[in-house]
PDB file of N, CA and C in Angstrom:
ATOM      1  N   UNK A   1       0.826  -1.182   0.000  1.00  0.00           N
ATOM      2  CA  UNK A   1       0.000   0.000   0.000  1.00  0.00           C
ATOM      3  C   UNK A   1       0.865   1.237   0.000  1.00  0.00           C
ATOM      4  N   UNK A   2       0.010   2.142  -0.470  1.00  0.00           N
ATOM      5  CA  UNK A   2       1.032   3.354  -0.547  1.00  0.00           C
ATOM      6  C   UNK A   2       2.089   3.372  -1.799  1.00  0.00           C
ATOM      7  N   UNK A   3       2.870   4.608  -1.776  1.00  0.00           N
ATOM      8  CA  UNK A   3       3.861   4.858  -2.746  1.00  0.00           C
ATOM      9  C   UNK A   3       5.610   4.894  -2.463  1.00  0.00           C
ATOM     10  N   UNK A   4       5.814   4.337  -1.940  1.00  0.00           N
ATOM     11  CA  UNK A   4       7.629   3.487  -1.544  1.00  0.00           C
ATOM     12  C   UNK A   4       8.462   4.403  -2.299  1.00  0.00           C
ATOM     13  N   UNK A   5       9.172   5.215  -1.993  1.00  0.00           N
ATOM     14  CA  UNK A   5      10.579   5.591  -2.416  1.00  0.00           C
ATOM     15  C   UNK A   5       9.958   7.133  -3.091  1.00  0.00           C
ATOM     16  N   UNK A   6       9.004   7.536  -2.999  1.00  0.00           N
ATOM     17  CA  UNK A   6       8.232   8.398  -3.829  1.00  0.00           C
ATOM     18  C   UNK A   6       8.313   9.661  -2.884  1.00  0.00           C
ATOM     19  N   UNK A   7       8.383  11.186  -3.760  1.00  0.00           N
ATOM     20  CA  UNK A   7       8.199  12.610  -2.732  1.00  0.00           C
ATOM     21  C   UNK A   7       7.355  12.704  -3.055  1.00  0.00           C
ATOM     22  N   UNK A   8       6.191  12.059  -3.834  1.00  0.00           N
ATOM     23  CA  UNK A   8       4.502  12.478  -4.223  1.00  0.00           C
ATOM     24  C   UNK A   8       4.004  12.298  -3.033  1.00  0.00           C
ATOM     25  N   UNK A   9       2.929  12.575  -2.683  1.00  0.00           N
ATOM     26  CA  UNK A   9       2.001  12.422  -1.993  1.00  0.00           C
ATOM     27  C   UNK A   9       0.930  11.271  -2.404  1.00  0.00           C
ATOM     28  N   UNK A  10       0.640  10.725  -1.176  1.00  0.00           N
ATOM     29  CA  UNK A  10       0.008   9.697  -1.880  1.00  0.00           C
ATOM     30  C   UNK A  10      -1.890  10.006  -2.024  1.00  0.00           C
ATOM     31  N   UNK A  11      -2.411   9.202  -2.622  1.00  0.00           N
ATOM     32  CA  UNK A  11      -3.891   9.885  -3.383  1.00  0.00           C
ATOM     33  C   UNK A  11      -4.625  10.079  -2.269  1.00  0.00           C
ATOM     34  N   UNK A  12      -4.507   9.213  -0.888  1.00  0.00           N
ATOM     35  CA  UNK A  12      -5.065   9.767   0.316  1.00  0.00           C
ATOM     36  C   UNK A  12      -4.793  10.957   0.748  1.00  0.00           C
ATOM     37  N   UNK A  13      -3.424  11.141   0.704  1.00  0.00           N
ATOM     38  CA  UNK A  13      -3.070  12.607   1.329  1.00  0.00           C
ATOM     39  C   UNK A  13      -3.603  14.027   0.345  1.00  0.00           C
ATOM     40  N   UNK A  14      -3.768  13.723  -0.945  1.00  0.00           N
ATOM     41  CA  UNK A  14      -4.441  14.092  -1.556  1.00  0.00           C
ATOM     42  C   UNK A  14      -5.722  14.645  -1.542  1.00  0.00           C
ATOM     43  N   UNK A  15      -7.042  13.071  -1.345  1.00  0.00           N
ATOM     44  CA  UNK A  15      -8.235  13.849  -0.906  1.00  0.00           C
ATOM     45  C   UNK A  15      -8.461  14.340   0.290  1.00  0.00           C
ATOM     46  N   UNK A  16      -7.481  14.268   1.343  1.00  0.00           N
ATOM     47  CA  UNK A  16      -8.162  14.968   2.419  1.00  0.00           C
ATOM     48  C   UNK A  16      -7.268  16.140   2.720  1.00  0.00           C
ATOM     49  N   UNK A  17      -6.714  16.521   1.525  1.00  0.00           N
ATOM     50  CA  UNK A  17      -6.085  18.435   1.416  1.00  0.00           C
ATOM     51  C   UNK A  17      -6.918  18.801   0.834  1.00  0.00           C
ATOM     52  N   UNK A  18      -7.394  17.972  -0.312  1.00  0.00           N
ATOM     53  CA  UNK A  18      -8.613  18.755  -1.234  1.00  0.00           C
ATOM     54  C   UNK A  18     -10.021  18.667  -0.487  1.00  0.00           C
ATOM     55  N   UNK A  19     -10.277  18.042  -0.001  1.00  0.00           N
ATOM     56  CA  UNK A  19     -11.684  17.350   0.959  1.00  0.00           C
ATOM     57  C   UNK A  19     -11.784  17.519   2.696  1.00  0.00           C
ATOM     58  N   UNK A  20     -12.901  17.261   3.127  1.00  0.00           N
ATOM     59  CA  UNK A  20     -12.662  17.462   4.937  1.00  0.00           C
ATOM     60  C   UNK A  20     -12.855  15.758   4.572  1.00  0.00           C
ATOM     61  N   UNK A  21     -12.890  15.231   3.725  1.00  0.00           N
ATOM     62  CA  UNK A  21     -12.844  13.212   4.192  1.00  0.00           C
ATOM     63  C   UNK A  21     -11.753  12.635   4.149  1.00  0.00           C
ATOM     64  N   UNK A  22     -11.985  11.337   4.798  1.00  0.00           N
ATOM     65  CA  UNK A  22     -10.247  10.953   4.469  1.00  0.00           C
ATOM     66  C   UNK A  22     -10.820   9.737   3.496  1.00  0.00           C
ATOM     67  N   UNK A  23      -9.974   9.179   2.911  1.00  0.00           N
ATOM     68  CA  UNK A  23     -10.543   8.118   1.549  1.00  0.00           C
ATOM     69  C   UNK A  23     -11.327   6.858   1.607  1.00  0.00           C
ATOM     70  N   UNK A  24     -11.878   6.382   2.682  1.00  0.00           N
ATOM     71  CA  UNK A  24     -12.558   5.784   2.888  1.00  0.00           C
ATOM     72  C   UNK A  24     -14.016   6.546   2.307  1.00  0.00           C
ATOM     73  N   UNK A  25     -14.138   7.521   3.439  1.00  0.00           N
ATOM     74  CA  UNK A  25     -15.334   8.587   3.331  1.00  0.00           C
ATOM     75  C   UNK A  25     -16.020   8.897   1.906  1.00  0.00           C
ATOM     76  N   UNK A  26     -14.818   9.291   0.965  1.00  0.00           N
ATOM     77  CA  UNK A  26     -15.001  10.137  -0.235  1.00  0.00           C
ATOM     78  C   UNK A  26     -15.070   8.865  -1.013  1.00  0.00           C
ATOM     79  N   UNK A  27     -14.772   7.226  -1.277  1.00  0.00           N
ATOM     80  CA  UNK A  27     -15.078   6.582  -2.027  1.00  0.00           C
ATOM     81  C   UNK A  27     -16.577   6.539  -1.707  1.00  0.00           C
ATOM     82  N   UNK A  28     -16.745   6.391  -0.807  1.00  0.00           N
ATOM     83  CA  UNK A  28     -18.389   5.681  -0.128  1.00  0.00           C
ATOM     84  C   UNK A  28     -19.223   6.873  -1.074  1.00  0.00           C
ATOM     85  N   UNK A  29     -18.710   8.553  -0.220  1.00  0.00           N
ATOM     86  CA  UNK A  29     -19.812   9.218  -0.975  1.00  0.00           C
ATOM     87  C   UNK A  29     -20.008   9.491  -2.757  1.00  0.00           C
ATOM     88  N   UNK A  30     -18.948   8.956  -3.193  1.00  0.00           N
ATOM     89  CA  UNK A  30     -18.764   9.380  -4.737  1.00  0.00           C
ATOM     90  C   UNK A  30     -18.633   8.200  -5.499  1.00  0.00           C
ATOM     91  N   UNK A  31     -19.152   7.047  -4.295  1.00  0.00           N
ATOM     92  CA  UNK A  31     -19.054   5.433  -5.453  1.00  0.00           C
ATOM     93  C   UNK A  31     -17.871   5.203  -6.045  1.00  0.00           C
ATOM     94  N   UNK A  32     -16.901   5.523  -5.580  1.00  0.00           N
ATOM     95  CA  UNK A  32     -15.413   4.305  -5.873  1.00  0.00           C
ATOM     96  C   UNK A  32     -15.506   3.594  -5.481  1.00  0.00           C
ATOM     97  N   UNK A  33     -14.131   2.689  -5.658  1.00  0.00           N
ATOM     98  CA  UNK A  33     -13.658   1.895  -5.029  1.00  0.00           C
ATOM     99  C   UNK A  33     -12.470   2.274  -4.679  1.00  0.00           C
ATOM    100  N   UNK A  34     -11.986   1.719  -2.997  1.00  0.00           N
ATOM    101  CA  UNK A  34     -11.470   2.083  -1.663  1.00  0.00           C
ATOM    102  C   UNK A  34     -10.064   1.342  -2.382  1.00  0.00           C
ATOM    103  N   UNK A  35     -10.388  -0.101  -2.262  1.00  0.00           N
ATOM    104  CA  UNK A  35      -9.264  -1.089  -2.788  1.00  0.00           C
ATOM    105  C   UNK A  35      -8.321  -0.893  -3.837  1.00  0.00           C
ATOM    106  N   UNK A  36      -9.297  -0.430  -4.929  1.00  0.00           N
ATOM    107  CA  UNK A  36      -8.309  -0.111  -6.369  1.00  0.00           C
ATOM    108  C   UNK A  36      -7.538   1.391  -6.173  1.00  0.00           C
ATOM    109  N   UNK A  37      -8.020   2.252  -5.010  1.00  0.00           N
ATOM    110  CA  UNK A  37      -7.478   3.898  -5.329  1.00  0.00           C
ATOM    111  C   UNK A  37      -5.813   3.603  -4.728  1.00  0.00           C
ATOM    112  N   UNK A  38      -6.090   2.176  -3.794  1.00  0.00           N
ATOM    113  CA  UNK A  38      -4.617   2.143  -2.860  1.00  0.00           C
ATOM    114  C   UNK A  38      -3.786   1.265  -3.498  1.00  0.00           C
ATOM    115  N   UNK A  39      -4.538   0.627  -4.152  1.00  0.00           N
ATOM    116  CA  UNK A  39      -3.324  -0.208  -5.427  1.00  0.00           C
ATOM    117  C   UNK A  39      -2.776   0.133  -6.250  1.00  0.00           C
ATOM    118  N   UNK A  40      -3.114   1.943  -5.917  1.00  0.00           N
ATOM    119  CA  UNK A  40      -2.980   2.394  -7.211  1.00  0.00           C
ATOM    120  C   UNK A  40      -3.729   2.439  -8.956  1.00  0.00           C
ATOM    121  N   UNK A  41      -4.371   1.918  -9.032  1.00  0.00           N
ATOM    122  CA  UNK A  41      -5.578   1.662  -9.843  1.00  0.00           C
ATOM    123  C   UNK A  41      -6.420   2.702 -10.198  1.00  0.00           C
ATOM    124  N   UNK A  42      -6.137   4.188 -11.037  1.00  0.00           N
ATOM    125  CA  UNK A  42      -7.357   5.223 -11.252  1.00  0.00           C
ATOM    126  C   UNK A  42      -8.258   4.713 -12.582  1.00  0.00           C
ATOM    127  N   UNK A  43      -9.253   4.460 -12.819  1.00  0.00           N
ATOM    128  CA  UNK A  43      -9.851   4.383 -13.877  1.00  0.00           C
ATOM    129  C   UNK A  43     -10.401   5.686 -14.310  1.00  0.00           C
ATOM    130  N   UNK A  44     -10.972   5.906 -15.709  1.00  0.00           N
ATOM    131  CA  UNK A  44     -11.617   6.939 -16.503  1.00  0.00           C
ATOM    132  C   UNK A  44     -12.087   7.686 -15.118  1.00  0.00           C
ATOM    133  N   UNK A  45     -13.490   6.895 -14.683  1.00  0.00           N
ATOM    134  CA  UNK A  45     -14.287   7.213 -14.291  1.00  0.00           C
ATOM    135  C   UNK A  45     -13.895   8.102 -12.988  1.00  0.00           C
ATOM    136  N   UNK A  46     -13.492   7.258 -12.477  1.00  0.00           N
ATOM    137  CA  UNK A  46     -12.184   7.772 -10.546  1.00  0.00           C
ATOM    138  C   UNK A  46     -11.587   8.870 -11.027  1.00  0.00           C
ATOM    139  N   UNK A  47     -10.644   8.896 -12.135  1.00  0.00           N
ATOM    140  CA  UNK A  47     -10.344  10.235 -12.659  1.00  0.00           C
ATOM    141  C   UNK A  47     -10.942  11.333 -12.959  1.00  0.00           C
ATOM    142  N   UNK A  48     -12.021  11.234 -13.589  1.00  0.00           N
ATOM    143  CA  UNK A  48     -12.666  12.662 -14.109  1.00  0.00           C
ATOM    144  C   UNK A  48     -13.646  12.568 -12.227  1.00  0.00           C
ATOM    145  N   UNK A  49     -13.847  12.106 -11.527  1.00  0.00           N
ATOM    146  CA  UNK A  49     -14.261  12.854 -10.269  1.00  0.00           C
ATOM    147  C   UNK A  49     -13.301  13.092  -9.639  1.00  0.00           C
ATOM    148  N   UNK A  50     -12.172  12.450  -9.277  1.00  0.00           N
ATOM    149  CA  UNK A  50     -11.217  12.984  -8.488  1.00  0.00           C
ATOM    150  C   UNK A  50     -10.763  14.528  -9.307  1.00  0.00           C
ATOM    151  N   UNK A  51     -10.932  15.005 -10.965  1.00  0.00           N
ATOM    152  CA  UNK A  51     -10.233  15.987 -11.150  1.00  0.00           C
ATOM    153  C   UNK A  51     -11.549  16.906 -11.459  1.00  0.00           C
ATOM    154  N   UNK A  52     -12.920  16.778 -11.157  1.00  0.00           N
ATOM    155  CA  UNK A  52     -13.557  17.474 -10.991  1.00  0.00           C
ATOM    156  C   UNK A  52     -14.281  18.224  -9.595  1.00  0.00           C
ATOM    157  N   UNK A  53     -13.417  17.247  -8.746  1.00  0.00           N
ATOM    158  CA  UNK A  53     -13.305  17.817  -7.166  1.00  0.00           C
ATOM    159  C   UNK A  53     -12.009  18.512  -6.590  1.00  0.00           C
ATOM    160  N   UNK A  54     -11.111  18.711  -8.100  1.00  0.00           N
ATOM    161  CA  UNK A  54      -9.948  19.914  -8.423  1.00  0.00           C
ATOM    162  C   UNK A  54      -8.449  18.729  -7.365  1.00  0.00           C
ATOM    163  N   UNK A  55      -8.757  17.449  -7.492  1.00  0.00           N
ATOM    164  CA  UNK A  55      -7.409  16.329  -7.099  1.00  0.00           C
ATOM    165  C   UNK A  55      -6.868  16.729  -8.342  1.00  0.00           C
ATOM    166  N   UNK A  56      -5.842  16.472  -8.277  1.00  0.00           N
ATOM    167  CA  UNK A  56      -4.649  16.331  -9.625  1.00  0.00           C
ATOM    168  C   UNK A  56      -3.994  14.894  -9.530  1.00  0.00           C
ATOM    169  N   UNK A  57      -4.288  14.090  -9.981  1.00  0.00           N
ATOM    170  CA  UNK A  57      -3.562  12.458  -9.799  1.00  0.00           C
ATOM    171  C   UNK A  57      -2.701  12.475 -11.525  1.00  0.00           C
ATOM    172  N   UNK A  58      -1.404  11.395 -11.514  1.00  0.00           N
ATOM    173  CA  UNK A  58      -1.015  11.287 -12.208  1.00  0.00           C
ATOM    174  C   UNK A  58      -1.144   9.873 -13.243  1.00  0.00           C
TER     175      UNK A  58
END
């Protein structure tokens, strides 16, 4: 889990600078999935909400 050897931030630390949730919270309310965001795993879909709630993921 997480990002090993990396100065990114990882996508948790992410939504809860951009969000008051921490990533549990924000999958539940926006219908992700919890499992694939920490495996690293963004799909289409995870993407255009994470970058329409102004996340920047790579």
């Amino acid at each position: 889990m997480g990002r090993k050897n990396s100065s990114e931030p990882s996508i948790a630390m992410l939504v809860k600078k951009a969000t008051r949730y921490n990533l549990n919270e924000y999958c539940y309310l926006r219908k992700l999935s919890v499992t694939s965001l920490y495996n690293g795993y963004i799909s289409k879909k995870a993407a255009k909400i994470l970058a329409s709630d102004g996340i920047k993921v790579g």
